[in-house]
PDB file of N, CA and C in Angstrom:
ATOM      1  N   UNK A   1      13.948  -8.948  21.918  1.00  0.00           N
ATOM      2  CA  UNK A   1      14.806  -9.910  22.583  1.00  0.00           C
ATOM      3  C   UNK A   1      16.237  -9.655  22.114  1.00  0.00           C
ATOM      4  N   UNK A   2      16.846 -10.150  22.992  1.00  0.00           N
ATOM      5  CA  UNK A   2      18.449  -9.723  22.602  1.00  0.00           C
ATOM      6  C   UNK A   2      19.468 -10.790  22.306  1.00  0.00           C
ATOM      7  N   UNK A   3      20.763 -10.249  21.872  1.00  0.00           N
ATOM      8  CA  UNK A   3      21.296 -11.468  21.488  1.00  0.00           C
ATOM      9  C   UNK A   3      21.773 -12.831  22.199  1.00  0.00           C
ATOM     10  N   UNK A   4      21.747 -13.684  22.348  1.00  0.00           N
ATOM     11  CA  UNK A   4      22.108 -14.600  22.431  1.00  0.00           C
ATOM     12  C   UNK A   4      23.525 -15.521  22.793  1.00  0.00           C
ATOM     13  N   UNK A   5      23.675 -15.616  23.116  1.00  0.00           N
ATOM     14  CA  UNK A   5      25.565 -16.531  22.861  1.00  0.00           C
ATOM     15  C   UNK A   5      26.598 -16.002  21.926  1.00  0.00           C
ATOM     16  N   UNK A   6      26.656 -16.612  20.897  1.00  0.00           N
ATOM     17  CA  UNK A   6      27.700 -16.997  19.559  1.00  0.00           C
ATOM     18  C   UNK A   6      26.912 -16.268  18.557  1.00  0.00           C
ATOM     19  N   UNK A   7      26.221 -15.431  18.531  1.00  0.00           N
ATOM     20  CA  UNK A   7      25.359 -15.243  16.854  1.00  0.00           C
ATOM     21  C   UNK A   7      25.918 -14.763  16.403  1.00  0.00           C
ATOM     22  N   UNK A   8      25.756 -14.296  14.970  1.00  0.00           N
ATOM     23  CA  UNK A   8      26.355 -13.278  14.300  1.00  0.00           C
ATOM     24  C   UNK A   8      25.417 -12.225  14.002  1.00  0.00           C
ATOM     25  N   UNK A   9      26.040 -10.779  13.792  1.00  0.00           N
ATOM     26  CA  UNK A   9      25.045  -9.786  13.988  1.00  0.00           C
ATOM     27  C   UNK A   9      24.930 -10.256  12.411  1.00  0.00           C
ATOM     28  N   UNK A  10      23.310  -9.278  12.150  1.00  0.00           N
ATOM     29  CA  UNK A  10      22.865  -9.213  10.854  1.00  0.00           C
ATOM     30  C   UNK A  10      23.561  -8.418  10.055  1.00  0.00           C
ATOM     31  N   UNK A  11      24.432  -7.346   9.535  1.00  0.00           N
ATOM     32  CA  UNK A  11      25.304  -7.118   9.087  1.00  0.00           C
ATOM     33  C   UNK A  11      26.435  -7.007   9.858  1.00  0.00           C
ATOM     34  N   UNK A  12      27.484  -7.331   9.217  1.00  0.00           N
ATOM     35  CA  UNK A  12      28.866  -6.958   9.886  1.00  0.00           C
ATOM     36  C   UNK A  12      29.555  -5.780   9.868  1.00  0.00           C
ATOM     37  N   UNK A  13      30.165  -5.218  10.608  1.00  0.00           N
ATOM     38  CA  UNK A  13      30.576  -3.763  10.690  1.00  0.00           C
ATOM     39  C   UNK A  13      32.384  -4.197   9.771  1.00  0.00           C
ATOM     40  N   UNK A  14      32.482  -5.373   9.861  1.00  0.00           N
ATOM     41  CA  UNK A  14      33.723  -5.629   9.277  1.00  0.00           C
ATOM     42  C   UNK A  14      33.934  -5.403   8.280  1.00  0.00           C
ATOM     43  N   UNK A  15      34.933  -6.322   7.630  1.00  0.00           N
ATOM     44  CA  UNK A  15      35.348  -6.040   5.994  1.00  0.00           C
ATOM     45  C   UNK A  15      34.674  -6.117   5.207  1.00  0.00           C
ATOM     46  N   UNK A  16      34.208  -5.173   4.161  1.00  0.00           N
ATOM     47  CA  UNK A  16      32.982  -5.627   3.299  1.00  0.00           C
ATOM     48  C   UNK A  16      33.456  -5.835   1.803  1.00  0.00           C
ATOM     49  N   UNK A  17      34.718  -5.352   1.674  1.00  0.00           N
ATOM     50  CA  UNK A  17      35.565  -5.474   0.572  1.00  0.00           C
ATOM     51  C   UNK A  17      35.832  -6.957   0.034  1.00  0.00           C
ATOM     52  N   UNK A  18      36.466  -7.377  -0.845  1.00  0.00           N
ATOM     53  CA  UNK A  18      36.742  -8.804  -1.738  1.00  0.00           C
ATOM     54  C   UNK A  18      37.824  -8.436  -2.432  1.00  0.00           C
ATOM     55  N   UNK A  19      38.638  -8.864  -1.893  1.00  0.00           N
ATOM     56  CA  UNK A  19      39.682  -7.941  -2.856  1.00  0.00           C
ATOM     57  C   UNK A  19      40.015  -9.218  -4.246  1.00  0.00           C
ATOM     58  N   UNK A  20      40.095  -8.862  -5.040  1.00  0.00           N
ATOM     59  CA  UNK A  20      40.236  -9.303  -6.376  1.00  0.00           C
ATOM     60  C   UNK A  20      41.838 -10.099  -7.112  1.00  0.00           C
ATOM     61  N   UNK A  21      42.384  -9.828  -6.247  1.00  0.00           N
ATOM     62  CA  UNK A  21      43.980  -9.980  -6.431  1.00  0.00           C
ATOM     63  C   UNK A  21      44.598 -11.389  -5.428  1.00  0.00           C
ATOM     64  N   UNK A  22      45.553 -12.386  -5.862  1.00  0.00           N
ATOM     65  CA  UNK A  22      45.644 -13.312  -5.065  1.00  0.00           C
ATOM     66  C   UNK A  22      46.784 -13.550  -5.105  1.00  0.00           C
ATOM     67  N   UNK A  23      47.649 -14.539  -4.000  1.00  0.00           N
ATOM     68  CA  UNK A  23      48.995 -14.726  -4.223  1.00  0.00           C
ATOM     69  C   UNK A  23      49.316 -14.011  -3.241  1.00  0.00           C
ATOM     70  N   UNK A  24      50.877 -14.475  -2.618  1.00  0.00           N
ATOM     71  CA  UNK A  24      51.252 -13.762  -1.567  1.00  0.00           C
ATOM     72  C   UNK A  24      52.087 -13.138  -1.973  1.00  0.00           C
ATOM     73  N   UNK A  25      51.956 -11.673  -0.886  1.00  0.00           N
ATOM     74  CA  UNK A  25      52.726 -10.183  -0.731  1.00  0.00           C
ATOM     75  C   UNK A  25      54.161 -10.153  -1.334  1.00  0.00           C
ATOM     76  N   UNK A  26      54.687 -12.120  -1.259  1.00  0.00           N
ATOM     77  CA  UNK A  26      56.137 -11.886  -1.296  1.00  0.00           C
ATOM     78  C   UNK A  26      56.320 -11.504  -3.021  1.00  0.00           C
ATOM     79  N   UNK A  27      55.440 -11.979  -3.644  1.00  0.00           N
ATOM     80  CA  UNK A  27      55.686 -12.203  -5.189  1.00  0.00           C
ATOM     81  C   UNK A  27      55.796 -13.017  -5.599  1.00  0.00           C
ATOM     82  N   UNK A  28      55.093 -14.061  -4.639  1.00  0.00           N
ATOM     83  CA  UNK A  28      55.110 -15.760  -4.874  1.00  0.00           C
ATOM     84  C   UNK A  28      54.389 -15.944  -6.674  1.00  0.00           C
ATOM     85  N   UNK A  29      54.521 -16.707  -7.105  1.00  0.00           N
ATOM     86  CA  UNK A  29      53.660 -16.976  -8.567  1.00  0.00           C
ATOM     87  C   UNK A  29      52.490 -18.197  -7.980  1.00  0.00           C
ATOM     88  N   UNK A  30      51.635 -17.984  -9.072  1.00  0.00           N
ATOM     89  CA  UNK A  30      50.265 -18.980  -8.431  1.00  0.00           C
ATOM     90  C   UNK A  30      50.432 -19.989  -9.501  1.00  0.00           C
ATOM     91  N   UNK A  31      49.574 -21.101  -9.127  1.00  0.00           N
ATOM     92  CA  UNK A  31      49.809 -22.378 -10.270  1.00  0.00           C
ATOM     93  C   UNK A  31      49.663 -22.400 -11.391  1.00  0.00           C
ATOM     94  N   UNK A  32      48.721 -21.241 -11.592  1.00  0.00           N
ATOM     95  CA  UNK A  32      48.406 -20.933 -13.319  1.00  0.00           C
ATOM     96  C   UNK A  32      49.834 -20.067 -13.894  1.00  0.00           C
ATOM     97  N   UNK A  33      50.580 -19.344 -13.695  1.00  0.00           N
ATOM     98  CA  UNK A  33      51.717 -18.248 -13.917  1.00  0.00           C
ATOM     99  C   UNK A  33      53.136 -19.626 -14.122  1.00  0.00           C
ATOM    100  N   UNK A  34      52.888 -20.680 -13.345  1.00  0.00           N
ATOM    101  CA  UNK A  34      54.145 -21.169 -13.304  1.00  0.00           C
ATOM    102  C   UNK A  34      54.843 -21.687 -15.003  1.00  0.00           C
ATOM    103  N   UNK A  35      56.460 -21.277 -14.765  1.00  0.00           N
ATOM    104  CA  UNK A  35      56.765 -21.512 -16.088  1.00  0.00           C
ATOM    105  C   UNK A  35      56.970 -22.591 -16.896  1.00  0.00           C
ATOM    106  N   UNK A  36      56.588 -23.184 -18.161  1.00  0.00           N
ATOM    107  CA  UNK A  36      56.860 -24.572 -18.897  1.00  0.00           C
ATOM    108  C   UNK A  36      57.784 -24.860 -19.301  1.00  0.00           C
ATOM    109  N   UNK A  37      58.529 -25.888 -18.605  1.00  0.00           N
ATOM    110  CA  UNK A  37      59.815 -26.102 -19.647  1.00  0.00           C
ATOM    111  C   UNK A  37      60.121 -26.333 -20.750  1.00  0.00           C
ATOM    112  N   UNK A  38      61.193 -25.927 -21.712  1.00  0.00           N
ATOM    113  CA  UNK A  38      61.417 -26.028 -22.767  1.00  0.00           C
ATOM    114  C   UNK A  38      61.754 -27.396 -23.342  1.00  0.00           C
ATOM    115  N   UNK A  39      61.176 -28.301 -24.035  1.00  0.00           N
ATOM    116  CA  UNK A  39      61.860 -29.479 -24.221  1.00  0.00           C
ATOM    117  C   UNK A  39      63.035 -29.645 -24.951  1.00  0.00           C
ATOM    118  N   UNK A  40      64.570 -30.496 -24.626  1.00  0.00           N
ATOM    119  CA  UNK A  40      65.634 -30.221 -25.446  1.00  0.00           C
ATOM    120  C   UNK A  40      65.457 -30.901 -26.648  1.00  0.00           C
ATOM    121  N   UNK A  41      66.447 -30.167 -27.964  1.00  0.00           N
ATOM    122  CA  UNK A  41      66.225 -30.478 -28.898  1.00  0.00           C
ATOM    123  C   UNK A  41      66.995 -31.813 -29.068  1.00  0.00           C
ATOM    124  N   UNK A  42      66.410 -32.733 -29.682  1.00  0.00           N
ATOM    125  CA  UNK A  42      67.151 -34.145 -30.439  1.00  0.00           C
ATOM    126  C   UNK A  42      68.439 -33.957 -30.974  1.00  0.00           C
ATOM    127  N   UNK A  43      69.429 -34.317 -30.754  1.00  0.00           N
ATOM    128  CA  UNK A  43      70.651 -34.347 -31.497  1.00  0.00           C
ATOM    129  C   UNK A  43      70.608 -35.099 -32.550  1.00  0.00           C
ATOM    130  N   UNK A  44      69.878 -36.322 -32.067  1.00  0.00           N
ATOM    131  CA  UNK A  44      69.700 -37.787 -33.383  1.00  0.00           C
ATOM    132  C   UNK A  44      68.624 -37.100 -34.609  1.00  0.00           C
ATOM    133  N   UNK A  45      69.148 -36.684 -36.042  1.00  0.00           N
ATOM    134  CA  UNK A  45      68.239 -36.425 -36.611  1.00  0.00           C
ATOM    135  C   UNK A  45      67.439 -37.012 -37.637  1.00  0.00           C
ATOM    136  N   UNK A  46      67.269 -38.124 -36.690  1.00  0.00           N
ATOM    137  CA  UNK A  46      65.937 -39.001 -37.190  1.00  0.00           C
ATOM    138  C   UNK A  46      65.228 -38.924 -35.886  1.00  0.00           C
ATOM    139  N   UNK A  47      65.227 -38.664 -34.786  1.00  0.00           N
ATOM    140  CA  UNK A  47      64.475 -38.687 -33.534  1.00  0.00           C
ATOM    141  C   UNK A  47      63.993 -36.813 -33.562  1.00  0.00           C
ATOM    142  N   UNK A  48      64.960 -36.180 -34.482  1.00  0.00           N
ATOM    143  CA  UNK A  48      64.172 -34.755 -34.332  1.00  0.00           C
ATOM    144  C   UNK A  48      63.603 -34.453 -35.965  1.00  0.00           C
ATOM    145  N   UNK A  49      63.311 -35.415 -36.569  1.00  0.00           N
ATOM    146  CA  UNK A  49      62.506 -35.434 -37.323  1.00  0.00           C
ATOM    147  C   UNK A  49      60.987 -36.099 -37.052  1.00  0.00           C
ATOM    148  N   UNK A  50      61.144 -36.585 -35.876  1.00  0.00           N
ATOM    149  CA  UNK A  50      59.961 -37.275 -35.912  1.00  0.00           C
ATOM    150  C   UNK A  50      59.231 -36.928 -35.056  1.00  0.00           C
ATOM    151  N   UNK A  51      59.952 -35.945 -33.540  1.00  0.00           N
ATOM    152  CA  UNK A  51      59.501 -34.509 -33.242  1.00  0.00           C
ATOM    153  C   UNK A  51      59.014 -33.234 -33.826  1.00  0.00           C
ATOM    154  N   UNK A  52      59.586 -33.118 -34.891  1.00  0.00           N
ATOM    155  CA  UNK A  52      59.207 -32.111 -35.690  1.00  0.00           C
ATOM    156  C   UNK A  52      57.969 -32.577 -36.152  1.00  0.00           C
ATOM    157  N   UNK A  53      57.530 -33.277 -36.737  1.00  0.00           N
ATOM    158  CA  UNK A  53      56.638 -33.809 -37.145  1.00  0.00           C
ATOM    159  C   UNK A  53      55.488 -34.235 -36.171  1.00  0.00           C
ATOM    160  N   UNK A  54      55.756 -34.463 -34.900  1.00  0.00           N
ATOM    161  CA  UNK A  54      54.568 -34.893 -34.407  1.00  0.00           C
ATOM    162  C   UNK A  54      53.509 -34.228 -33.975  1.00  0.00           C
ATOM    163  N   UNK A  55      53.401 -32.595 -34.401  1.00  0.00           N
ATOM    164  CA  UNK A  55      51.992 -32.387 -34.057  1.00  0.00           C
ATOM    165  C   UNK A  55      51.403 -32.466 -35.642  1.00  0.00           C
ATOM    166  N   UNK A  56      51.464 -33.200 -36.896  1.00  0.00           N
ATOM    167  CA  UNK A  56      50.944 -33.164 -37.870  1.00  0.00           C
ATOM    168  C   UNK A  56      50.379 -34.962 -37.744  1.00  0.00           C
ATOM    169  N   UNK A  57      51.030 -35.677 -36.478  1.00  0.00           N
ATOM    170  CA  UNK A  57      51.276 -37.152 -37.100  1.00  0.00           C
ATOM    171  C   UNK A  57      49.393 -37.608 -36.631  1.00  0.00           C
ATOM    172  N   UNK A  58      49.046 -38.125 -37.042  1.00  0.00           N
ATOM    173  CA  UNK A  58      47.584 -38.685 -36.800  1.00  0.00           C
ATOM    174  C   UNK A  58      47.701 -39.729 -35.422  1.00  0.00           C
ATOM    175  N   UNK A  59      46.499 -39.237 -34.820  1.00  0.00           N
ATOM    176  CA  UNK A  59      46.577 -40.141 -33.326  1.00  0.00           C
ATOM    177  C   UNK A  59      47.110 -42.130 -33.354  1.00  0.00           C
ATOM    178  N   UNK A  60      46.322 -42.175 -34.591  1.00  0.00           N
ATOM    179  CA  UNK A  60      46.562 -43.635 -34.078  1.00  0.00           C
ATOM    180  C   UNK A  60      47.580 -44.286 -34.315  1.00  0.00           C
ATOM    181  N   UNK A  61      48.692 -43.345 -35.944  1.00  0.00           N
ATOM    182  CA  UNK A  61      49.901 -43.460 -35.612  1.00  0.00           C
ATOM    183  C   UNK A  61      51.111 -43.072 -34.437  1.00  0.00           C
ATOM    184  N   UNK A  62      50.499 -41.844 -33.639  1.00  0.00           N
ATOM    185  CA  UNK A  62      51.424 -41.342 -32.698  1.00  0.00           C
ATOM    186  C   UNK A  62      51.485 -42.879 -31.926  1.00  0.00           C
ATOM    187  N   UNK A  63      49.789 -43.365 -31.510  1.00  0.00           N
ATOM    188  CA  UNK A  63      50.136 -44.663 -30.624  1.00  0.00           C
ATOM    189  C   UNK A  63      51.132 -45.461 -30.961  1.00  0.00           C
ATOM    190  N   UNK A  64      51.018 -46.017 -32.487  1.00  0.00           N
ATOM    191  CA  UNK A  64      52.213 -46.930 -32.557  1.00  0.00           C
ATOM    192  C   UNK A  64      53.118 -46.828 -32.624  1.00  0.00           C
ATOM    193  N   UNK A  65      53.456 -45.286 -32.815  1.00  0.00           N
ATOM    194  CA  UNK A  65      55.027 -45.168 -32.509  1.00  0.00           C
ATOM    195  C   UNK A  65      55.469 -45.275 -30.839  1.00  0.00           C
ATOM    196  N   UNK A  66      54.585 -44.922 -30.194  1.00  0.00           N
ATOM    197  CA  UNK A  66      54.833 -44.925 -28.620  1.00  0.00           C
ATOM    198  C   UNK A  66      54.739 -46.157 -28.687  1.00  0.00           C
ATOM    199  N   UNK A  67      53.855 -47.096 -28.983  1.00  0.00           N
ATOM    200  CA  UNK A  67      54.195 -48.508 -28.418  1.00  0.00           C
ATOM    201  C   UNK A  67      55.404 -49.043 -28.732  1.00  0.00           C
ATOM    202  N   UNK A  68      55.789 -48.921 -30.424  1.00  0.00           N
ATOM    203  CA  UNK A  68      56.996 -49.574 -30.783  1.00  0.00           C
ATOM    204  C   UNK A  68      58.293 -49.288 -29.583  1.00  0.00           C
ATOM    205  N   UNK A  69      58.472 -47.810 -29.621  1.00  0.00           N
ATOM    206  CA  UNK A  69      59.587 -47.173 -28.551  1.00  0.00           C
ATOM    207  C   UNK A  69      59.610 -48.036 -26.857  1.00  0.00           C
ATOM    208  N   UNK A  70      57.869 -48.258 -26.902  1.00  0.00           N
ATOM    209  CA  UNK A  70      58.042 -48.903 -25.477  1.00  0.00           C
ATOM    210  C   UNK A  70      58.047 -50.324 -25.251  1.00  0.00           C
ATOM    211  N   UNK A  71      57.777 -50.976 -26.526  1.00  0.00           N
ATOM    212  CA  UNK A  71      58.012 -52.162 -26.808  1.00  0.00           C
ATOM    213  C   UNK A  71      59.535 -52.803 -27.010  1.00  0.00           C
ATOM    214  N   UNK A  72      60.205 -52.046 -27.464  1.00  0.00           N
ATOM    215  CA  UNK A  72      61.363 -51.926 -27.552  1.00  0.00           C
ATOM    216  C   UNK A  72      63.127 -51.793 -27.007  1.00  0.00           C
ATOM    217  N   UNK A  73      62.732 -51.314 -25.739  1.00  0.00           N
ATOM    218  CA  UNK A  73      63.414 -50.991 -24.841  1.00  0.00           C
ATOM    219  C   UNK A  73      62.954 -51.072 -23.344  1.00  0.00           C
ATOM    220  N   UNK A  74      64.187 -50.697 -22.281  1.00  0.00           N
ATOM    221  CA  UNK A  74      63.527 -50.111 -21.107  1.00  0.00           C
ATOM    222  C   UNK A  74      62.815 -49.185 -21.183  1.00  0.00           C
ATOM    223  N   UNK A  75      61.922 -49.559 -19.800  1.00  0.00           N
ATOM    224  CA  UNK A  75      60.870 -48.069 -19.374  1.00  0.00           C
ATOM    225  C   UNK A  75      61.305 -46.683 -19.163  1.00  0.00           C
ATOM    226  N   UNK A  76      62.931 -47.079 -18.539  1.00  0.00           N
ATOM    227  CA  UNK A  76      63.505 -46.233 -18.255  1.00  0.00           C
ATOM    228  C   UNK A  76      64.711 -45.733 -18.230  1.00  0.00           C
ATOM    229  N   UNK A  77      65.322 -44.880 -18.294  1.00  0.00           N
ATOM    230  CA  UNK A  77      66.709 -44.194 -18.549  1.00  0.00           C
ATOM    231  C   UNK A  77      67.604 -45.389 -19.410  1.00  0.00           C
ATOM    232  N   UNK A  78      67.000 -45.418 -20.685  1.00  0.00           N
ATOM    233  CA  UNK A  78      68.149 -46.373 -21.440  1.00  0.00           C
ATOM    234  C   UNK A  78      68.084 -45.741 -23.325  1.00  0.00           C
ATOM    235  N   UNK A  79      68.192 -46.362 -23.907  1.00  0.00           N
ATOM    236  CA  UNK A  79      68.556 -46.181 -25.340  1.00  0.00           C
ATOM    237  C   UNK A  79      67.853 -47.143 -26.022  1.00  0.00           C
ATOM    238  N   UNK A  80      67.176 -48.057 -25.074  1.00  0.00           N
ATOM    239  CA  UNK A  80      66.576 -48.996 -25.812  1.00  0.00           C
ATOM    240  C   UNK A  80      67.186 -50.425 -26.741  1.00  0.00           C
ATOM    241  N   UNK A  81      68.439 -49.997 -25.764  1.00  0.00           N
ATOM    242  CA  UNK A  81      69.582 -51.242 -26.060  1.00  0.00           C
ATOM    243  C   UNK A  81      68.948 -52.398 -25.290  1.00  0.00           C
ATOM    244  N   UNK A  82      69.449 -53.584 -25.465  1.00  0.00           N
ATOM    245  CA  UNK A  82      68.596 -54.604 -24.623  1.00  0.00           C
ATOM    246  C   UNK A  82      70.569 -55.784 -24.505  1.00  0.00           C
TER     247      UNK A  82
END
């Protein structure tokens, strides 16, 4: 019996390749490649001491320092002046 409508043949004479490589032709970068920004350094050096320090600081102090800071001030773009 023969084919039918819409089928697809049992192998394809098409592309049989996978090519391994991704991203477009232009030299686009993919989401993993994209670059991290540098964070700026503290001028205040008691605020870049306490950067410096924070990948040694223990979790449950990092919290209270984030709370105090957000307890403290605006949420946003301020100094924490009130």
């Amino acid at each position: 019996m023969g084919r039918a409508g819409l089928e697809h043949p049992r192998e394809s004479p098409g592309n049989k390749g996978v090519s391994l490589s991704s991203g477009a032709k232009c030299g686009a970068l993919g989401g993993d490649s994209a670059p991290t920004p540098t964070p700026a350094t503290p001028t205040d050096p008691e605020l870049a001491a306490v950067v410096a320090a924070w990948p040694t600081i223990p979790p449950a102090v990092r919290a209270a320092i984030v709370a105090m800071a957000k307890a403290s001030g605006p949420a946003k773009g301020g100094r924490g002046e009130r």
